[in-house]
Protein backbone atom coordinates (compact mmCIF):
# COMPACT_ATOMS: atom_id res chain seq x y z
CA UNK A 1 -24.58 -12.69 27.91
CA UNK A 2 -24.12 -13.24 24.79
CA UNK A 3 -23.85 -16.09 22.61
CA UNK A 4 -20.69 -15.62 20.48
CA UNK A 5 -20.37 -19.12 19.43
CA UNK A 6 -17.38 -21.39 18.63
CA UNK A 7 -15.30 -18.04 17.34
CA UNK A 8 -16.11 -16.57 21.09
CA UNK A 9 -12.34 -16.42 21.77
CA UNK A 10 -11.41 -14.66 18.64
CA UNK A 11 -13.85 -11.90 18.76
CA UNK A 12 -12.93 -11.35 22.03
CA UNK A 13 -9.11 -10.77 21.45
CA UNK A 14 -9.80 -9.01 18.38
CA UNK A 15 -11.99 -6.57 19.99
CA UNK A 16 -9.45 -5.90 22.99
CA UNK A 17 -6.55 -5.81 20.51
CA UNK A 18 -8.38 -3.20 18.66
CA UNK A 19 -9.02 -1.54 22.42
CA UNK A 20 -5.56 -1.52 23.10
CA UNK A 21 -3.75 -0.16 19.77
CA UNK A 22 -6.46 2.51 20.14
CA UNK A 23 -5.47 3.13 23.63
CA UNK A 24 -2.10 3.11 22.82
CA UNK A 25 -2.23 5.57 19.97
CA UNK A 26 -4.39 8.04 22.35
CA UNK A 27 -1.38 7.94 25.00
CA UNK A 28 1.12 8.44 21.83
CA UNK A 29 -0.45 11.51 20.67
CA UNK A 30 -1.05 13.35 24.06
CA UNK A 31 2.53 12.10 25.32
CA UNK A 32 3.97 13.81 22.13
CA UNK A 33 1.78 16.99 22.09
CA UNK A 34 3.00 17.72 25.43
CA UNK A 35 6.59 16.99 24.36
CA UNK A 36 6.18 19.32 21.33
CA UNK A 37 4.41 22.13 23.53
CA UNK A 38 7.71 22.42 26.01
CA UNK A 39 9.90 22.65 22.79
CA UNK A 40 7.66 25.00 22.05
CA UNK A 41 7.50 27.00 25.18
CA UNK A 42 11.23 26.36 25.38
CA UNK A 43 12.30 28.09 22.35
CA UNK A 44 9.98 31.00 23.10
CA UNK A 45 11.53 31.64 26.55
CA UNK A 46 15.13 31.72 24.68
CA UNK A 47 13.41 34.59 21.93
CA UNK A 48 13.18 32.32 19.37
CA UNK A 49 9.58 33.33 17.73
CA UNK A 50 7.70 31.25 14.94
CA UNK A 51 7.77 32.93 11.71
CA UNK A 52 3.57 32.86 11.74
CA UNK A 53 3.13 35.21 14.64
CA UNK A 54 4.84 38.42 12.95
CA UNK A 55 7.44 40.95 14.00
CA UNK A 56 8.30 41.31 17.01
């Protein structure tokens, strides 16, 4: 292993605090893509249409 000297604790937690905010903001984004996707798929199935994709 190894030697990380008398700051071995510190670089530790730093690195998995960096691990988990990165984690954390994966989850975040695919959580809320999904979310905006139904709203999405949602307002599509009641006829409402983006203004992007054109005339009906």
């Amino acid at each position: 292993m190894i030697d990380l000297g008398p700051h071995a604790v510190f670089i530790v937690s730093a690195y998995a605090g960096v691990t988990l905010a990165i984690a954390g903001l994966i989850g975040w984004t695919l959580f809320d893509a999904r979310r905006t996707a139904k709203k999405l798929a949602d307002l599509e199935a009641r006829g409402i249409r983006r203004r992007s994709a054109g005339p009906a």
